[in-house]
Structures are given as C-alpha cells and as structure tokens.
PDB file of N, CA and C in Angstrom:
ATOM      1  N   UNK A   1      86.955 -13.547 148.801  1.00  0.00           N
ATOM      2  CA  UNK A   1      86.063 -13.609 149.939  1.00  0.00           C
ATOM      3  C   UNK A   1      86.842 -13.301 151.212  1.00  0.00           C
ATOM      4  N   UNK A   2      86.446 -12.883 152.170  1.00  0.00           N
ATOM      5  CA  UNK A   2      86.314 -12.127 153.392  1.00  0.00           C
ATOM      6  C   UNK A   2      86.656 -13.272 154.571  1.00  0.00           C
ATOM      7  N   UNK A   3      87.568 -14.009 154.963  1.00  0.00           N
ATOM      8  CA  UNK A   3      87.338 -15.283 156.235  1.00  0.00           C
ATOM      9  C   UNK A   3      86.513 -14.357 157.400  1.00  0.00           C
ATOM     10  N   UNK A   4      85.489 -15.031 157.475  1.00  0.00           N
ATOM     11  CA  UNK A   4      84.566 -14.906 158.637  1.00  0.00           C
ATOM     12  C   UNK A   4      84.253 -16.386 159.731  1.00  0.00           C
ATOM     13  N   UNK A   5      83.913 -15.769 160.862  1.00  0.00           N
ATOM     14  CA  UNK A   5      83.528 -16.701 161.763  1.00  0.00           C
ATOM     15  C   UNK A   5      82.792 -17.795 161.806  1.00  0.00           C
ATOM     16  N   UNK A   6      82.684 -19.174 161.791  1.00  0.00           N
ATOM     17  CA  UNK A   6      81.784 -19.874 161.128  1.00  0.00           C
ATOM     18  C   UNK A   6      81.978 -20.261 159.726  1.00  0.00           C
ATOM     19  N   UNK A   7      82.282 -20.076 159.091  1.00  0.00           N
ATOM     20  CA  UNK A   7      82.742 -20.282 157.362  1.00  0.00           C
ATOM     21  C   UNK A   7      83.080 -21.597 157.290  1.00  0.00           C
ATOM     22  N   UNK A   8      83.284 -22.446 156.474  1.00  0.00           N
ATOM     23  CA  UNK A   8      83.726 -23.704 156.444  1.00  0.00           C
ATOM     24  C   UNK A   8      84.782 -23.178 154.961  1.00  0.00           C
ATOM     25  N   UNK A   9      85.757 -23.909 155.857  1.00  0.00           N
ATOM     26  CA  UNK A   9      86.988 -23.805 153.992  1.00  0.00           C
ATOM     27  C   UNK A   9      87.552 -25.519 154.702  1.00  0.00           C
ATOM     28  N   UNK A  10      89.039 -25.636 153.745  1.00  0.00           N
ATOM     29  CA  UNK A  10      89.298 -26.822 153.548  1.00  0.00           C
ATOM     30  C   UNK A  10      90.699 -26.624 153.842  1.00  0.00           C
ATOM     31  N   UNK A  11      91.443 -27.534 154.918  1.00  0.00           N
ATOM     32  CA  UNK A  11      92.683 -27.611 155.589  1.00  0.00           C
ATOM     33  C   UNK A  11      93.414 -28.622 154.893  1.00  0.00           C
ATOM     34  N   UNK A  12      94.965 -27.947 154.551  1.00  0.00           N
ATOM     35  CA  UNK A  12      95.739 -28.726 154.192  1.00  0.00           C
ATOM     36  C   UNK A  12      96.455 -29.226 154.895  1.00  0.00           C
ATOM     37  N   UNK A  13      96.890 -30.405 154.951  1.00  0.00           N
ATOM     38  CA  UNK A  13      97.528 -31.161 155.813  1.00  0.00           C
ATOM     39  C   UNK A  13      98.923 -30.996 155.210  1.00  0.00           C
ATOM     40  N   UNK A  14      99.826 -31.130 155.883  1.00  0.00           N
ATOM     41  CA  UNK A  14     101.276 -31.356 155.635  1.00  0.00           C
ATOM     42  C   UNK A  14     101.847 -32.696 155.254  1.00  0.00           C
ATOM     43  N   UNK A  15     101.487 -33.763 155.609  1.00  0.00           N
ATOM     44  CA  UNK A  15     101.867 -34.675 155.873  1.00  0.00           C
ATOM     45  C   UNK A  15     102.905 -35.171 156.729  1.00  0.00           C
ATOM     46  N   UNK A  16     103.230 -36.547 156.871  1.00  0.00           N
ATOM     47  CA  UNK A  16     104.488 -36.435 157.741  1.00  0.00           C
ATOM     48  C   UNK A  16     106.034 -36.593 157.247  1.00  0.00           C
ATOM     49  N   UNK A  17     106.810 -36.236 158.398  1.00  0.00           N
ATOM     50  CA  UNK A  17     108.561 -36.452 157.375  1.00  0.00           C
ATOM     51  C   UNK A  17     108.711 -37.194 156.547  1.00  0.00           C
ATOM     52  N   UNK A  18     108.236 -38.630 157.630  1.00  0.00           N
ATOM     53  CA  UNK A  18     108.809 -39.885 157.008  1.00  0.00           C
ATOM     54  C   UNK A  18     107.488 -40.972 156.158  1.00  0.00           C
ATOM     55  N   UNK A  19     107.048 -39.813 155.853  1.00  0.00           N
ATOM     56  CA  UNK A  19     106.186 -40.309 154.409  1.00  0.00           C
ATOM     57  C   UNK A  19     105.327 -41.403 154.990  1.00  0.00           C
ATOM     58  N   UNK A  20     104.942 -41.389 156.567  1.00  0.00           N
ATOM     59  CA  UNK A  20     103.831 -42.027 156.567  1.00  0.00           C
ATOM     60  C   UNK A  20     102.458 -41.468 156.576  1.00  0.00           C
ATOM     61  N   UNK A  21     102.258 -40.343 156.308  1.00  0.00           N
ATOM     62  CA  UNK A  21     101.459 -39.959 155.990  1.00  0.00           C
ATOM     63  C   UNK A  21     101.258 -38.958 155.298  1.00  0.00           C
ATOM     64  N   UNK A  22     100.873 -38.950 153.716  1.00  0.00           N
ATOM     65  CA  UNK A  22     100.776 -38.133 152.748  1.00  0.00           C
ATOM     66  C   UNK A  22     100.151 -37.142 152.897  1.00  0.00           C
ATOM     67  N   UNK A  23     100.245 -35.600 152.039  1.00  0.00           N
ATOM     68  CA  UNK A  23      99.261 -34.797 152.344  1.00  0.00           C
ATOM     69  C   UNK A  23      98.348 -35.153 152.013  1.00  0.00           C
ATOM     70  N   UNK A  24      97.325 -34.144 152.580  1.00  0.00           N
ATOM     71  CA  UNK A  24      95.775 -34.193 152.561  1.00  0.00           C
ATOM     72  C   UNK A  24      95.456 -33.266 152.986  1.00  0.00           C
ATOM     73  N   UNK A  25      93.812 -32.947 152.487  1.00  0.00           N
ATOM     74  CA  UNK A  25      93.113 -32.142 152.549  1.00  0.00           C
ATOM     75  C   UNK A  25      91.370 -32.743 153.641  1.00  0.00           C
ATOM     76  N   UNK A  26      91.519 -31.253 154.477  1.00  0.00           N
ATOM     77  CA  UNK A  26      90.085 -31.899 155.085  1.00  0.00           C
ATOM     78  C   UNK A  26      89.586 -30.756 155.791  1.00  0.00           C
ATOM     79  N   UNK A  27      88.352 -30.546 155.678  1.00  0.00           N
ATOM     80  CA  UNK A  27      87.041 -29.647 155.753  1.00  0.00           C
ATOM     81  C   UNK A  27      87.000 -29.184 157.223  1.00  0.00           C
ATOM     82  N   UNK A  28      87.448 -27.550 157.271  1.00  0.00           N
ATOM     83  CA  UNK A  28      87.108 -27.127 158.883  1.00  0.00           C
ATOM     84  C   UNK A  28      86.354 -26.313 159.025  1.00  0.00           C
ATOM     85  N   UNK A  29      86.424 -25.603 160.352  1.00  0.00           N
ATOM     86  CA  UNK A  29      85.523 -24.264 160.590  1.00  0.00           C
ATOM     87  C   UNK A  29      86.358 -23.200 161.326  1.00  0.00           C
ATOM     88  N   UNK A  30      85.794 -21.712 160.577  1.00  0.00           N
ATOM     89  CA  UNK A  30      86.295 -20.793 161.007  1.00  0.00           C
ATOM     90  C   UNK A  30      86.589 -20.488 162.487  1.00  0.00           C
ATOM     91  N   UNK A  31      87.329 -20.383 163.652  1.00  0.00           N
ATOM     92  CA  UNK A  31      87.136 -20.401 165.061  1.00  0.00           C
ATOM     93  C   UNK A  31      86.820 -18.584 165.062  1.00  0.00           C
ATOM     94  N   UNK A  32      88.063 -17.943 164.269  1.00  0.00           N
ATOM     95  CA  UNK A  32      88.770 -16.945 165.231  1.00  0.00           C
ATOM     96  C   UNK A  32      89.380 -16.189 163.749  1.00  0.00           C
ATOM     97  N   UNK A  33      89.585 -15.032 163.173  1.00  0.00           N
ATOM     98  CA  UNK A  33      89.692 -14.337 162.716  1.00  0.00           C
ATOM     99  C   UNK A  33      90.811 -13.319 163.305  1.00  0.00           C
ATOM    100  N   UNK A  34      92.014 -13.048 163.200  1.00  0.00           N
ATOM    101  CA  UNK A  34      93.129 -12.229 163.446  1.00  0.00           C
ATOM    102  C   UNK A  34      93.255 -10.948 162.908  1.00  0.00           C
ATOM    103  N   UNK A  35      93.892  -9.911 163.833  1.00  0.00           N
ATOM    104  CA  UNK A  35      94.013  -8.557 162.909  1.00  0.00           C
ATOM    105  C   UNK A  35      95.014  -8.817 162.115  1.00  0.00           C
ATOM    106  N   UNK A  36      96.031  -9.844 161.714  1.00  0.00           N
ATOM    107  CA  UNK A  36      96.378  -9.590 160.646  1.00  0.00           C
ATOM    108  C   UNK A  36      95.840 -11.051 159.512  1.00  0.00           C
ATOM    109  N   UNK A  37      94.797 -11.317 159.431  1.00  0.00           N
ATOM    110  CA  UNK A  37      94.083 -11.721 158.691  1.00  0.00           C
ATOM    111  C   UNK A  37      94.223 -13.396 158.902  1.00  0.00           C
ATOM    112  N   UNK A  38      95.122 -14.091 159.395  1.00  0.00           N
ATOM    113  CA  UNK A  38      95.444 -15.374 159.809  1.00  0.00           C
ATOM    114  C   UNK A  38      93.966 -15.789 160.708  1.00  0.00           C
ATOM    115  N   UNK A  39      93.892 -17.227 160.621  1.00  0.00           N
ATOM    116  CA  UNK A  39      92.729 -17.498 161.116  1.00  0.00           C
ATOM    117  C   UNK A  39      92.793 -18.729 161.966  1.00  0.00           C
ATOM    118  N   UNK A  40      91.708 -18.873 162.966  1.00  0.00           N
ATOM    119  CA  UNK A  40      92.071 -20.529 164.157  1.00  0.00           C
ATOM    120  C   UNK A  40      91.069 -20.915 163.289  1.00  0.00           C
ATOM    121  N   UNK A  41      91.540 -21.776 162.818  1.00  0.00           N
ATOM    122  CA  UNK A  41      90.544 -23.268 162.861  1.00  0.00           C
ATOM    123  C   UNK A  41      90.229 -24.593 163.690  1.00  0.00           C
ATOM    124  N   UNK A  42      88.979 -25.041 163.371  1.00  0.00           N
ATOM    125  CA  UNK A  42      89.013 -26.680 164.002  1.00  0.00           C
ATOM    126  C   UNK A  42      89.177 -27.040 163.004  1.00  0.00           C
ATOM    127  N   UNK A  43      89.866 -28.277 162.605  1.00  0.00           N
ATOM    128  CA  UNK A  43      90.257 -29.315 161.764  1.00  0.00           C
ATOM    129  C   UNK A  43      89.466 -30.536 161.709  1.00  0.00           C
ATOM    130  N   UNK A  44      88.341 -30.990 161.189  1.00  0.00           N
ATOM    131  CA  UNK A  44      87.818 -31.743 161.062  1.00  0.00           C
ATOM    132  C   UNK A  44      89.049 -33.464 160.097  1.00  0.00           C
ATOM    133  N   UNK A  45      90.208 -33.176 160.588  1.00  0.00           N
ATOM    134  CA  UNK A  45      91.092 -34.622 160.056  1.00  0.00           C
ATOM    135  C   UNK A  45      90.775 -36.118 159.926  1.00  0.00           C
ATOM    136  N   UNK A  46      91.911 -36.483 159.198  1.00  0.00           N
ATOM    137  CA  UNK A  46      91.653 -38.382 159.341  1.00  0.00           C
ATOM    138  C   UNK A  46      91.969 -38.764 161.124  1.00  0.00           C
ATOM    139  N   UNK A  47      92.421 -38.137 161.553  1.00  0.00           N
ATOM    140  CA  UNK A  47      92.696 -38.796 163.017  1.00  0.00           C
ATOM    141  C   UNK A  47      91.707 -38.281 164.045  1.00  0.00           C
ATOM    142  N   UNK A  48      90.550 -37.525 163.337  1.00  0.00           N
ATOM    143  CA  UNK A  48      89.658 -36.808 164.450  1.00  0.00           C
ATOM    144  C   UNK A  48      89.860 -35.353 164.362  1.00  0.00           C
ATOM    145  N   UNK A  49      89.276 -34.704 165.169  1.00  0.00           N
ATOM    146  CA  UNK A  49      89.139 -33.103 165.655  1.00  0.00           C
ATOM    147  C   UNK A  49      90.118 -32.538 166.020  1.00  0.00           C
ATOM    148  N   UNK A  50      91.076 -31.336 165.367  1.00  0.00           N
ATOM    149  CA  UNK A  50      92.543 -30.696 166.446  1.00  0.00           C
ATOM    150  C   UNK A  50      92.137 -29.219 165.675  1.00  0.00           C
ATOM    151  N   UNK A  51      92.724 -28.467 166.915  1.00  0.00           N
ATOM    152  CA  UNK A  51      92.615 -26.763 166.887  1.00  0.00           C
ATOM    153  C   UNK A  51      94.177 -26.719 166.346  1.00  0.00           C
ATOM    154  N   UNK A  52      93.552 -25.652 164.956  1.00  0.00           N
ATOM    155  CA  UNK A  52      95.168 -24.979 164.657  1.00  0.00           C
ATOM    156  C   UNK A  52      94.947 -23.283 164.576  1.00  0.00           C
ATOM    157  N   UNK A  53      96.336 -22.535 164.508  1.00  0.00           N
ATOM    158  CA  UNK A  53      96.025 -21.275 165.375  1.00  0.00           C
ATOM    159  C   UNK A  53      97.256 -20.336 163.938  1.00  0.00           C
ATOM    160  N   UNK A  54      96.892 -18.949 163.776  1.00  0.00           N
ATOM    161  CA  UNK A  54      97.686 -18.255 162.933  1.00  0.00           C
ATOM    162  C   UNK A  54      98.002 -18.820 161.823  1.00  0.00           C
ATOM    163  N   UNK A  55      97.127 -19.706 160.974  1.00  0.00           N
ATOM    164  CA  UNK A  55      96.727 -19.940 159.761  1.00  0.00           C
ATOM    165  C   UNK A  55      96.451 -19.171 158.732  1.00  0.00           C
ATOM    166  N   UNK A  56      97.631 -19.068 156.928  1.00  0.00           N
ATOM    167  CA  UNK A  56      97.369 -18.132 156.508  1.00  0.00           C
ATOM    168  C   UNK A  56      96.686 -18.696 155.137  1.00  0.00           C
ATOM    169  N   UNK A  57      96.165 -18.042 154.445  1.00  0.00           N
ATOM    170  CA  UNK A  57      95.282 -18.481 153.147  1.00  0.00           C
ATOM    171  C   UNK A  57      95.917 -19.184 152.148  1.00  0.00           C
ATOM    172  N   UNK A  58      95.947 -20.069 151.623  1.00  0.00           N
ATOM    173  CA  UNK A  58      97.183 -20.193 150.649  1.00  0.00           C
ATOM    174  C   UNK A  58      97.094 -21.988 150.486  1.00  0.00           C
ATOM    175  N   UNK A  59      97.703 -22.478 149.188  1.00  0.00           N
ATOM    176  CA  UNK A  59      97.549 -23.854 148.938  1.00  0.00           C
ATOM    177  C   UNK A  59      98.409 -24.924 149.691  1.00  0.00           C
ATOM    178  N   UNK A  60      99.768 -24.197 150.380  1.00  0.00           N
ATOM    179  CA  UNK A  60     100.407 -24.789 150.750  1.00  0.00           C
ATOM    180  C   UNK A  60     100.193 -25.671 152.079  1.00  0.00           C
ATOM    181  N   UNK A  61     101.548 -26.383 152.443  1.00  0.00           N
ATOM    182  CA  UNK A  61     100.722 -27.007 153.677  1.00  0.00           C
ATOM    183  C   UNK A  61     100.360 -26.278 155.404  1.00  0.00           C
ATOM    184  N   UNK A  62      99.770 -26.854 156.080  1.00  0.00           N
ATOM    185  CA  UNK A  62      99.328 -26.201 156.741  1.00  0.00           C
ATOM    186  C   UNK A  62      98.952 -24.145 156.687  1.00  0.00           C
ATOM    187  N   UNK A  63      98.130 -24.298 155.521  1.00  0.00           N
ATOM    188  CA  UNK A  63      97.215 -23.133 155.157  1.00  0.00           C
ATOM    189  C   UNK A  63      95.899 -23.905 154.580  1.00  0.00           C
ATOM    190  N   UNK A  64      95.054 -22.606 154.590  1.00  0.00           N
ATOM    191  CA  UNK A  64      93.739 -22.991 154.067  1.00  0.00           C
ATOM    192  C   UNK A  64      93.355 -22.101 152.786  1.00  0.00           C
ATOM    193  N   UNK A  65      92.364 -22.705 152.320  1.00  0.00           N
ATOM    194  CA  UNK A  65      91.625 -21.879 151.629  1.00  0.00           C
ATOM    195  C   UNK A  65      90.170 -22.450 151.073  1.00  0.00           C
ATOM    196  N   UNK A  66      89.253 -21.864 150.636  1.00  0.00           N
ATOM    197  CA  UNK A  66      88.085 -21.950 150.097  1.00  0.00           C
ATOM    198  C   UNK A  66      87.732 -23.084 149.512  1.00  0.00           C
ATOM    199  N   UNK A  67      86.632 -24.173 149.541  1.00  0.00           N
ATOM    200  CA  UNK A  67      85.934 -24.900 149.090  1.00  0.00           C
ATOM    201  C   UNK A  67      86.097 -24.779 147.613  1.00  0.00           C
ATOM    202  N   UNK A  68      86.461 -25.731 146.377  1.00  0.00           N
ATOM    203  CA  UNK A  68      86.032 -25.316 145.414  1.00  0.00           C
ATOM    204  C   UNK A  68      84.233 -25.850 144.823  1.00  0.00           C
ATOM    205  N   UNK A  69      84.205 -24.674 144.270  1.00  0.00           N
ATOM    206  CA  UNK A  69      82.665 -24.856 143.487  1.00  0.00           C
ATOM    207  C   UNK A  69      82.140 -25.770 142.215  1.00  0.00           C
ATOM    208  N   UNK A  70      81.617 -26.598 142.677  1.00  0.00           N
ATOM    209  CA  UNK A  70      80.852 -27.020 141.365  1.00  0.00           C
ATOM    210  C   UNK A  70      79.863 -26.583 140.596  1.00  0.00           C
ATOM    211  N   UNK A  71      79.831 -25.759 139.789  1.00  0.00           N
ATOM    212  CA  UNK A  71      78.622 -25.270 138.732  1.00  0.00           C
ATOM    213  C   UNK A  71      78.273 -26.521 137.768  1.00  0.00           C
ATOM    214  N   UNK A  72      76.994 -26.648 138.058  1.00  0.00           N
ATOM    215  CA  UNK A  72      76.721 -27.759 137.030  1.00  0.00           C
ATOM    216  C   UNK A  72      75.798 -27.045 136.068  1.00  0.00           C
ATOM    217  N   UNK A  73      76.022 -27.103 134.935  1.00  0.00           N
ATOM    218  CA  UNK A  73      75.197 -26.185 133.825  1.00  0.00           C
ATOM    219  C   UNK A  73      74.081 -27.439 133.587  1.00  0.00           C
ATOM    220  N   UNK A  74      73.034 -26.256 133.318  1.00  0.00           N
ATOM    221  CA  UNK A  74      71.245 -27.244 133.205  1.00  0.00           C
ATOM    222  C   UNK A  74      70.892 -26.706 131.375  1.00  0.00           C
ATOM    223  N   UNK A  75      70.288 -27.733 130.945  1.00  0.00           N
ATOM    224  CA  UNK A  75      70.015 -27.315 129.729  1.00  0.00           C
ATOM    225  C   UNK A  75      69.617 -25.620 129.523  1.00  0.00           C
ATOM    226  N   UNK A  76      68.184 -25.352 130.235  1.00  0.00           N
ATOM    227  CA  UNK A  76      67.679 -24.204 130.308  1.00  0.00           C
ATOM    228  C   UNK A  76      68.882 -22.738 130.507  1.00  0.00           C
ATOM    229  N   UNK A  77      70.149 -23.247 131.227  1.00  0.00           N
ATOM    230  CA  UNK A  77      70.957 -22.160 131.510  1.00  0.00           C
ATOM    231  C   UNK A  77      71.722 -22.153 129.896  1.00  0.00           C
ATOM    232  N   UNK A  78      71.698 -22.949 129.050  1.00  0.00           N
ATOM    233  CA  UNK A  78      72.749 -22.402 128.135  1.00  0.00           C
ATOM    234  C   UNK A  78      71.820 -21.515 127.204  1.00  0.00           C
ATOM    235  N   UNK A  79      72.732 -20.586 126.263  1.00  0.00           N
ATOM    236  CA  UNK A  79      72.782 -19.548 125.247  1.00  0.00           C
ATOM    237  C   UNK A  79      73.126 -19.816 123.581  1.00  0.00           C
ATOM    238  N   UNK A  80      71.883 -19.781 122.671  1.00  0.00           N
ATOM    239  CA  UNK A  80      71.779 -20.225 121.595  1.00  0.00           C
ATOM    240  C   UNK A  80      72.140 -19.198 121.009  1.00  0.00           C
ATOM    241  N   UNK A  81      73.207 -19.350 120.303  1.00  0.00           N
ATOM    242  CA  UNK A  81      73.588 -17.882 119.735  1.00  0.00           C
ATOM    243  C   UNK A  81      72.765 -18.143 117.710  1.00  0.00           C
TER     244      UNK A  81
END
C-alpha cells in the first residue's frame, strides 16, 4: 500500500534507555507524505499527542507501518471440496 494523507497505521515506540519504558506500539495519522517516501505523523501515545517527522516504513523502532488485519472466516465463506 501507497502512505497517503489521512491513513491511520501504527507507531512504534522505542522505548526508553533505562528501561523505564518498554516498547510499544500506538495508532497514528498520516500528516505529510515526503518525496522520498518518509512520512510526519501525529502519534496518538501513552503520554498523549506528539508530531514525529521523516518516518520510514518498517518494524523497527521509531518507524511505522500498517494496521494488521483481522479476517474472520463466516461459515457461508468456506469451500466444500
């Protein structure tokens, strides 16, 4: 997928040096879109609202990436072979 303006993905936190605060993960919004593909977010965090800036896609810390999906299969969707 394409980062667009508005999008909601999910911010990784770094945590801190001295291990008082573990990573984590928490739900932002697209600000700002870069020509080289890095993106601003707002950070919806445990400590409140903070702008982060030249953000690149990726699991590590301070990067983002995509919501994962839950597919929940319904009887009617499965295939009787």
């Amino acid at each position: 997928m394409k980062p667009t303006i508005g999008r909601i993905v999910i911010y990784n936190h770094p945590g801190s040096a001295d291990g008082k605060y573990s990573p984590a993960q928490s739900p932002a919004i697209i600000q700002n879109v870069a020509a080289d593909g890095s993106v601003t977010l707002w950070v919806f965090g445990p400590k409140g609202l903070h702008h982060d800036s030249g953000l690149k896609q990726g699991d590590g810390p301070c990067q983002w990436n995509w919501p994962k999906r839950e597919v929940e299969i319904k009887p009617q969707d499965t295939v009787l072979a």
